[in-house]
C-alpha atoms as a PDB file:
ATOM      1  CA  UNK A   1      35.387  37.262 174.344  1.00  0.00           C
ATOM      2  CA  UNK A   2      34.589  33.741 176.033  1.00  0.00           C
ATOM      3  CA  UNK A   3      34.954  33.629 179.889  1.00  0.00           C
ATOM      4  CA  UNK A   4      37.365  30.465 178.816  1.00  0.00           C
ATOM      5  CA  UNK A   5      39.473  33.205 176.608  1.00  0.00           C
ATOM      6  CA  UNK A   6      39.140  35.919 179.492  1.00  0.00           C
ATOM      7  CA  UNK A   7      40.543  33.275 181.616  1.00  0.00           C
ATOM      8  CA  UNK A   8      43.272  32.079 179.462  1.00  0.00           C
ATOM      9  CA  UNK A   9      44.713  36.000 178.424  1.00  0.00           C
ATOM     10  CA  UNK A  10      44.770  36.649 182.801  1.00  0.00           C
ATOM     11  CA  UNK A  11      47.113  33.424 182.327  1.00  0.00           C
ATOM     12  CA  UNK A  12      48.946  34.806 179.926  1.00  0.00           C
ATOM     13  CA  UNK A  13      49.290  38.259 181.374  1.00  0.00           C
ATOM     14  CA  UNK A  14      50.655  36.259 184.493  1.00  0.00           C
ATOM     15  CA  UNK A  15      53.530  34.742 182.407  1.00  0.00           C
ATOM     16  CA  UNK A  16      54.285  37.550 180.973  1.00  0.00           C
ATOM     17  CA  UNK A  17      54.941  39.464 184.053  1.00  0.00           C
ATOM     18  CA  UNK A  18      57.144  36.327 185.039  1.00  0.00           C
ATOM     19  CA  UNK A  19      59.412  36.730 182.225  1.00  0.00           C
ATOM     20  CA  UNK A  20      59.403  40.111 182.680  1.00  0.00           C
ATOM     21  CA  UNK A  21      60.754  39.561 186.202  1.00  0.00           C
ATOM     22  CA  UNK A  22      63.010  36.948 185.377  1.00  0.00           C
ATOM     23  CA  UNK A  23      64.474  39.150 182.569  1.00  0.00           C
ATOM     24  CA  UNK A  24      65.406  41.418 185.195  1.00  0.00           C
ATOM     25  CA  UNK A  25      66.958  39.025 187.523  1.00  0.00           C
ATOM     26  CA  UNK A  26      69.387  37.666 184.884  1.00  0.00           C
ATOM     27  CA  UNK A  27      70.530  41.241 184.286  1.00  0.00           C
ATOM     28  CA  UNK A  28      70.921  41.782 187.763  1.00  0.00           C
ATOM     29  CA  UNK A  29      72.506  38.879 188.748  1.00  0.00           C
ATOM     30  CA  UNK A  30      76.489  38.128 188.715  1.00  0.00           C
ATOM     31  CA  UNK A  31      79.260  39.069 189.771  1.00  0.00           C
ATOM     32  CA  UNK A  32      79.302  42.799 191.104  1.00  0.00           C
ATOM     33  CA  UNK A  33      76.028  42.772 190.719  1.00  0.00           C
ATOM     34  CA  UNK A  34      73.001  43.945 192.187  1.00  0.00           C
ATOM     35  CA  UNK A  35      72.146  39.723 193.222  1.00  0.00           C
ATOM     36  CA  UNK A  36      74.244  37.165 194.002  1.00  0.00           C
ATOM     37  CA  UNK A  37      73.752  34.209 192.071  1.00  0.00           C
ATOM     38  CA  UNK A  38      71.964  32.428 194.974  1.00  0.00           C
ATOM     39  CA  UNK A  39      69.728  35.328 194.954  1.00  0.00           C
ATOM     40  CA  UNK A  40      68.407  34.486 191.717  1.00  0.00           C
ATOM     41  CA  UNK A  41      68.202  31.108 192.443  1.00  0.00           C
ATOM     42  CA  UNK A  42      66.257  31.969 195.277  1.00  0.00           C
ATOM     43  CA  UNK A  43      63.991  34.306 192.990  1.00  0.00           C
ATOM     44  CA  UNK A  44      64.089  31.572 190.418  1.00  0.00           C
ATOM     45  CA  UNK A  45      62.195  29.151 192.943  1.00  0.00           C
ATOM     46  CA  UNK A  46      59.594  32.265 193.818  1.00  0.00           C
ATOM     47  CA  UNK A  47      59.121  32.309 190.253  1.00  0.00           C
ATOM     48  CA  UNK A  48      58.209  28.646 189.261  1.00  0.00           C
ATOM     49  CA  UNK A  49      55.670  28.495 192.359  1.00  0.00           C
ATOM     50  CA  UNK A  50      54.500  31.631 191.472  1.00  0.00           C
ATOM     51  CA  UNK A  51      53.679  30.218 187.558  1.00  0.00           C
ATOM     52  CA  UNK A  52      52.583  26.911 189.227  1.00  0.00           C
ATOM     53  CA  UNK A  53      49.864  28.142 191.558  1.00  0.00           C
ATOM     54  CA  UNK A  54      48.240  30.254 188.745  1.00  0.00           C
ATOM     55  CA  UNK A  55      48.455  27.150 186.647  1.00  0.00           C
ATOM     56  CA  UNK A  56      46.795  25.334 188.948  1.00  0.00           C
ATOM     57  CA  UNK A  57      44.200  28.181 189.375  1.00  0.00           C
ATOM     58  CA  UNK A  58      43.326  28.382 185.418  1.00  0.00           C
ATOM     59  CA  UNK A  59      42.855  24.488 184.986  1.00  0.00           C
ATOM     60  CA  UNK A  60      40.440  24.955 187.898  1.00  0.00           C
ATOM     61  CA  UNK A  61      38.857  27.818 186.609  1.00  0.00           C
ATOM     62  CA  UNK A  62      38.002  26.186 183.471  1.00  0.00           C
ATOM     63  CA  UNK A  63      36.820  23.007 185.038  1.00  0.00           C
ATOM     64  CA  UNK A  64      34.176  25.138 187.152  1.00  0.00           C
ATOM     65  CA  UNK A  65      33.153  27.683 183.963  1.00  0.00           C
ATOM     66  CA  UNK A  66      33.117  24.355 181.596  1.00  0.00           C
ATOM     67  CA  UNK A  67      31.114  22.321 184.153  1.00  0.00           C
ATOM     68  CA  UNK A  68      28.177  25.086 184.511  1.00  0.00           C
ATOM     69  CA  UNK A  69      27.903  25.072 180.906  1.00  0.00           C
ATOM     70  CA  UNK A  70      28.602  22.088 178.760  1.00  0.00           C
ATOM     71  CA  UNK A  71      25.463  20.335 178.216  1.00  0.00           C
ATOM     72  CA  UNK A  72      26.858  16.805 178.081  1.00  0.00           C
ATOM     73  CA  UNK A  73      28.377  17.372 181.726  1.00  0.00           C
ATOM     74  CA  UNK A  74      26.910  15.721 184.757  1.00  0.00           C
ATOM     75  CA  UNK A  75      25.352  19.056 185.976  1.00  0.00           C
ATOM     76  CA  UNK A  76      23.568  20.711 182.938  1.00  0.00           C
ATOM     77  CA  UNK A  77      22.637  17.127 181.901  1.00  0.00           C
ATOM     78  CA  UNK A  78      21.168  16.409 185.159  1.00  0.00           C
ATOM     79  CA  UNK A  79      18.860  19.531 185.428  1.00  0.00           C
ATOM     80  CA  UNK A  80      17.014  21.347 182.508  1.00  0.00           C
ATOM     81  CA  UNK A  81      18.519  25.359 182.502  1.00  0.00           C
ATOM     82  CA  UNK A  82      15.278  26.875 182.954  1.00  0.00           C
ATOM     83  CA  UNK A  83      15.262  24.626 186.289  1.00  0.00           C
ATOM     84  CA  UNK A  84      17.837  27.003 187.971  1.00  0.00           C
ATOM     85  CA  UNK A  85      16.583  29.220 190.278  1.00  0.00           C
ATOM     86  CA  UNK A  86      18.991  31.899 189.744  1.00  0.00           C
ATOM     87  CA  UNK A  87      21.548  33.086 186.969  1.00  0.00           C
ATOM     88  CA  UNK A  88      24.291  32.247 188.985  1.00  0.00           C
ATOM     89  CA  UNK A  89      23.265  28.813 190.220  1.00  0.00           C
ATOM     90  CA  UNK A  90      25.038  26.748 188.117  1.00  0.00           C
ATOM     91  CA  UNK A  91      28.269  28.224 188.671  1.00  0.00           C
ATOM     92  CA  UNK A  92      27.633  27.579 192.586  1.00  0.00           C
ATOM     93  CA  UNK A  93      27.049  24.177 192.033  1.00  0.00           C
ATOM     94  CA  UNK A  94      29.682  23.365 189.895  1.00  0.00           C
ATOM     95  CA  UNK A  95      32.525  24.776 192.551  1.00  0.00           C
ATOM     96  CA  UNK A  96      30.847  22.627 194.724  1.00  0.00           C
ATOM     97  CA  UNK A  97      30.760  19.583 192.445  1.00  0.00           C
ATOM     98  CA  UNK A  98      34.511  20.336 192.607  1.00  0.00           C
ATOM     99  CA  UNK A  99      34.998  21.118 196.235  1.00  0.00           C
ATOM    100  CA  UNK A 100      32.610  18.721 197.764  1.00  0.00           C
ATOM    101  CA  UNK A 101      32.743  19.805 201.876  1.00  0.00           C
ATOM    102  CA  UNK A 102      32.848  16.429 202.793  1.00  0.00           C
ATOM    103  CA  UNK A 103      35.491  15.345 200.718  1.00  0.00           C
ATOM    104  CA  UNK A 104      38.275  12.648 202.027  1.00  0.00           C
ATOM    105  CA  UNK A 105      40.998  16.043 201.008  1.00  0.00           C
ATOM    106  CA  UNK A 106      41.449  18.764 198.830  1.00  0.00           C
ATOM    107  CA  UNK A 107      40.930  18.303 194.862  1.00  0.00           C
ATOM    108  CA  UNK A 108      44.304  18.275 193.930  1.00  0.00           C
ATOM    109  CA  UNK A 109      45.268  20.546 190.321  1.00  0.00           C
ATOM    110  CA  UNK A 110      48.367  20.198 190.216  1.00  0.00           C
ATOM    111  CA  UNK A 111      48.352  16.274 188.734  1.00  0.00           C
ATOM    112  CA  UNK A 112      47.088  16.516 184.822  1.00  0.00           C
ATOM    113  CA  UNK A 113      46.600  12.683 185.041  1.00  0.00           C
ATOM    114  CA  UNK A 114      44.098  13.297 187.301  1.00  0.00           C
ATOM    115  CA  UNK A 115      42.879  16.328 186.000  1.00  0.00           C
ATOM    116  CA  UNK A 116      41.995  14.901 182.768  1.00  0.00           C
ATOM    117  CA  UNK A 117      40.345  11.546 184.292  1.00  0.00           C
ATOM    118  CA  UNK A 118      37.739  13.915 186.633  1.00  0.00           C
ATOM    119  CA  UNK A 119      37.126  15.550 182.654  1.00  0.00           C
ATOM    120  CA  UNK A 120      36.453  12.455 181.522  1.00  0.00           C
ATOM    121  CA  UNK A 121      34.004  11.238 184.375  1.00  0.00           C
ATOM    122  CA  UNK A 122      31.936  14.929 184.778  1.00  0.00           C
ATOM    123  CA  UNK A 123      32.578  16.401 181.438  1.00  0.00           C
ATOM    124  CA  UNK A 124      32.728  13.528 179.148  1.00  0.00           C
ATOM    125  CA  UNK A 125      35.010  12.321 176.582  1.00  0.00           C
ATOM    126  CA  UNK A 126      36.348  14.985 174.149  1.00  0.00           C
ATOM    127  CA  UNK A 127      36.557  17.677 176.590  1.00  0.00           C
ATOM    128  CA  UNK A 128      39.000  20.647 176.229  1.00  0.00           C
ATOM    129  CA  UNK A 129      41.363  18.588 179.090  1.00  0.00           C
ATOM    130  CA  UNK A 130      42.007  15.722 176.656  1.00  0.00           C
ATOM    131  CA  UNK A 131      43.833  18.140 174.220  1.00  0.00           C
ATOM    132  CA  UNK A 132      46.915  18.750 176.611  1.00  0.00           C
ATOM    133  CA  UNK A 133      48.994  15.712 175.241  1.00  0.00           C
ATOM    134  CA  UNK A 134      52.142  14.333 174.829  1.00  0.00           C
ATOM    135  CA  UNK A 135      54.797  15.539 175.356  1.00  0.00           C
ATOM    136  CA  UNK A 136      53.360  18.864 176.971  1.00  0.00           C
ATOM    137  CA  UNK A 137      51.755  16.084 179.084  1.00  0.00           C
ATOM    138  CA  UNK A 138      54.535  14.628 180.097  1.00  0.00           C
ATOM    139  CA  UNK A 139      56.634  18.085 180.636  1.00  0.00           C
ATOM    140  CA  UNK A 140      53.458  19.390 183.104  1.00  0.00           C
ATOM    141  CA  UNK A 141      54.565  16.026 185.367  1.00  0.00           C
ATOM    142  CA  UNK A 142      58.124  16.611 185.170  1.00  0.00           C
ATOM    143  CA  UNK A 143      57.679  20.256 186.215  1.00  0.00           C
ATOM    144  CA  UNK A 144      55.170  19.256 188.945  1.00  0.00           C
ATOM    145  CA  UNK A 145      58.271  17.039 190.170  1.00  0.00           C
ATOM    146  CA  UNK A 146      60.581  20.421 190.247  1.00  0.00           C
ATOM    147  CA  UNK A 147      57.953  22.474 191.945  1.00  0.00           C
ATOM    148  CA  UNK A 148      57.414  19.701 194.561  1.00  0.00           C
ATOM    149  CA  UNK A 149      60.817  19.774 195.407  1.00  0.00           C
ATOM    150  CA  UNK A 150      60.875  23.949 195.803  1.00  0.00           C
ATOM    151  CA  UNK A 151      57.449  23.831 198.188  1.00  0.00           C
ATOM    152  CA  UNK A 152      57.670  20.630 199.959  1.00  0.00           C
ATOM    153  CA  UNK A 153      61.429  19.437 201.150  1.00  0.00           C
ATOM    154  CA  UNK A 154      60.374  16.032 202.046  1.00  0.00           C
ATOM    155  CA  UNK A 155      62.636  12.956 201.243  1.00  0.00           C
ATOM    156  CA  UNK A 156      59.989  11.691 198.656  1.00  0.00           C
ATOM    157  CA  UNK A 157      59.944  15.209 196.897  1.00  0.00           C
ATOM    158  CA  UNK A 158      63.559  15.643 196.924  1.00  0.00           C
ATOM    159  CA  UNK A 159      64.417  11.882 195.676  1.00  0.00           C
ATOM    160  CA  UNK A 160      62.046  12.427 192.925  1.00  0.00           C
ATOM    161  CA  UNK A 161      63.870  15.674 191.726  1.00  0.00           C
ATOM    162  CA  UNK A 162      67.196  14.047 191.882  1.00  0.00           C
ATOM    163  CA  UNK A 163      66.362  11.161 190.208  1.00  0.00           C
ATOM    164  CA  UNK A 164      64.547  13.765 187.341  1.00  0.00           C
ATOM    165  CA  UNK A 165      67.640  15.771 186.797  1.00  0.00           C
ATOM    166  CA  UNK A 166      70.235  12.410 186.827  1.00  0.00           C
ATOM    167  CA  UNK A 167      67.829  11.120 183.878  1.00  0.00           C
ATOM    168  CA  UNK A 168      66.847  11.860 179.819  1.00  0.00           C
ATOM    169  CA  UNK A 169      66.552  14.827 179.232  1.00  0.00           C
ATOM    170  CA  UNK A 170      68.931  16.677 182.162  1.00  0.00           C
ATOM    171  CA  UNK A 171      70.976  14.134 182.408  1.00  0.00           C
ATOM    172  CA  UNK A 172      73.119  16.080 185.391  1.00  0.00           C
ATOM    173  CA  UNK A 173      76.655  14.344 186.287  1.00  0.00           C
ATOM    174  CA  UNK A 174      77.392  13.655 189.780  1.00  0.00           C
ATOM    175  CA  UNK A 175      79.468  16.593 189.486  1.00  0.00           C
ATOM    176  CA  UNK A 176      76.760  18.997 188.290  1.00  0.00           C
ATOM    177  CA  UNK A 177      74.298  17.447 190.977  1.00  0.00           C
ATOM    178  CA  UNK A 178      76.841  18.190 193.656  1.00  0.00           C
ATOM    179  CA  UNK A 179      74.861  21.117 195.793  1.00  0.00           C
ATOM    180  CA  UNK A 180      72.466  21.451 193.152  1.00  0.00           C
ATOM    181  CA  UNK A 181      69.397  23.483 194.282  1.00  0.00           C
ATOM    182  CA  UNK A 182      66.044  23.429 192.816  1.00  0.00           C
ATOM    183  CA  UNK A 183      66.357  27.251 192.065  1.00  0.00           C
ATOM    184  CA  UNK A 184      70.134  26.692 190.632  1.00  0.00           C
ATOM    185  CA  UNK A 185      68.787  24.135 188.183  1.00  0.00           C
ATOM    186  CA  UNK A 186      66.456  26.451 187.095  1.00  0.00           C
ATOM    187  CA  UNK A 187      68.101  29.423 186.784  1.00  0.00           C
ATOM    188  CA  UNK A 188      71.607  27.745 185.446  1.00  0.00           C
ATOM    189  CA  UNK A 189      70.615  24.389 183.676  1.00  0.00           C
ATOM    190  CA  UNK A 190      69.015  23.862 180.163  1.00  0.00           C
ATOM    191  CA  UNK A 191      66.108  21.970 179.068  1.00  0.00           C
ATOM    192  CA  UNK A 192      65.848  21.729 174.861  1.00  0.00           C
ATOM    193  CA  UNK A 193      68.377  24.305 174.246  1.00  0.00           C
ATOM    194  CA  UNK A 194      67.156  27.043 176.607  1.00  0.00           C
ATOM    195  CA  UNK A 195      67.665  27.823 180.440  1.00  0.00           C
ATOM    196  CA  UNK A 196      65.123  25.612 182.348  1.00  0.00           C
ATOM    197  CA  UNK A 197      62.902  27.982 184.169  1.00  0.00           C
ATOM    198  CA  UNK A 198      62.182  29.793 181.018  1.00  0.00           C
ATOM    199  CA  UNK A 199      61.431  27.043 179.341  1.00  0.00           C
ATOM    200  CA  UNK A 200      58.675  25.964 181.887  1.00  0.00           C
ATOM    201  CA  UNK A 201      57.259  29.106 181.427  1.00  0.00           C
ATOM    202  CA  UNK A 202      57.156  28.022 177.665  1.00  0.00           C
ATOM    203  CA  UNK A 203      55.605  24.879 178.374  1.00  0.00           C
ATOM    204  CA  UNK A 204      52.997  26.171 180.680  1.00  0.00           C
ATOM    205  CA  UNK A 205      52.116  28.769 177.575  1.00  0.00           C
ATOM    206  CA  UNK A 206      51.833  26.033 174.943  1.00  0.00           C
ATOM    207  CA  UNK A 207      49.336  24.291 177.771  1.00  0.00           C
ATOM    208  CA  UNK A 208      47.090  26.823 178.245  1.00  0.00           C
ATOM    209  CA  UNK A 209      46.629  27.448 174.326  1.00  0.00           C
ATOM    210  CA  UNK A 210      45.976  24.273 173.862  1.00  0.00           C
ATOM    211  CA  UNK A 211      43.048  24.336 176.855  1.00  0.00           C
ATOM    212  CA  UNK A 212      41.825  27.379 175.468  1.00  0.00           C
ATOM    213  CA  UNK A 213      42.686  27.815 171.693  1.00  0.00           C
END
């Protein structure tokens, strides 16, 4: 097994445990119930961040595994392998290729746009980043919309996520938006025929496979 594969199965393991979870908290949610329904909505919210951060994690993984290894990359085609000093090296420098200390802010993971243009400059064309396409694409930057509005609460965030759940494919009436809560769209709302947090999960599944076939 690769260290890409090993990588992309701790992924998998992760979203497994999610739906696992979330399995739960639909059985134990209702009316006379062990949780309320905001409970789960709450849990619902715990949930997405939850499969968002290790998302965010395994593209970053891969970026710092492929850059210490691909040949056409701007580190291994920069220095001949024998010219490492230690086994190890070229992991070191790729994290820091990635984290420069000096750096203007953080490398953000969460935007695939960007993701797959920093490929592009230190990987090359063709890299494993270009084959996340439409319309997984696409769903990864309406998702990063919901999580925003779950771990941020800022006017911008919460604008965006109204204006994504009034639009193709939600398509929420006034009435359905009225109180609506990041967690109770989740938890309650559909997205191509199934509820909409499981279907992130889903889409975040397909994503990784594709990374890491």
């Amino acid at each position: 097994m690769t260290q890409q594969e090993k990588i992309r199965d701790e992924f998998l393991q992760t979203l497994g445990h999610l739906r696992s979870v979330l399995t739960k908290v639909r059985n134990e949610s209702g009316i006379r119930k062990a949780l309320s329904f905001p409970d789960a909505h709450k849990i619902s919210e715990g949930l997405l961040l939850s499969a968002w951060t290790h998302w965010e994690e395994l593209v970053r993984s891969l970026f710092v595994v492929d850059l210490a290894s691909v040949r056409r990359g701007v580190l291994l085609s920069e220095v001949k392998v024998q010219g490492f000093r230690t086994k190890n090296a070229p992991m070191r420098l790729a994290r820091r290729i990635l984290s420069p200390p000096d750096a203007e802010k953080w490398t953000d993971w969460s935007q695939y746009t960007d993701v797959r243009k920093r490929a592009d400059e230190l990987l090359g064309k063709g890299s494993r980043f270009s084959s996340v396409t439409k319309p997984t694409g696409a769903d990864l930057e309406q998702m990063k919309r919901i999580r925003n509005a779950v771990a941020h609460r800022s006017d911008r965030a919460w604008e965006s996520f109204i204006d994504l759940v009034s639009n193709s494919p939600f398509s929420l009436t006034p009435a359905q938006r009225k109180g609506i809560t990041p967690g109770r769209f989740l938890f309650a709302h559909r997205w191509n025929g199934g509820f909409v947090l499981e279907e992130c999960l889903g889409i975040l599944e397909i994503a990784a496979r594709a990374l890491v076939p």
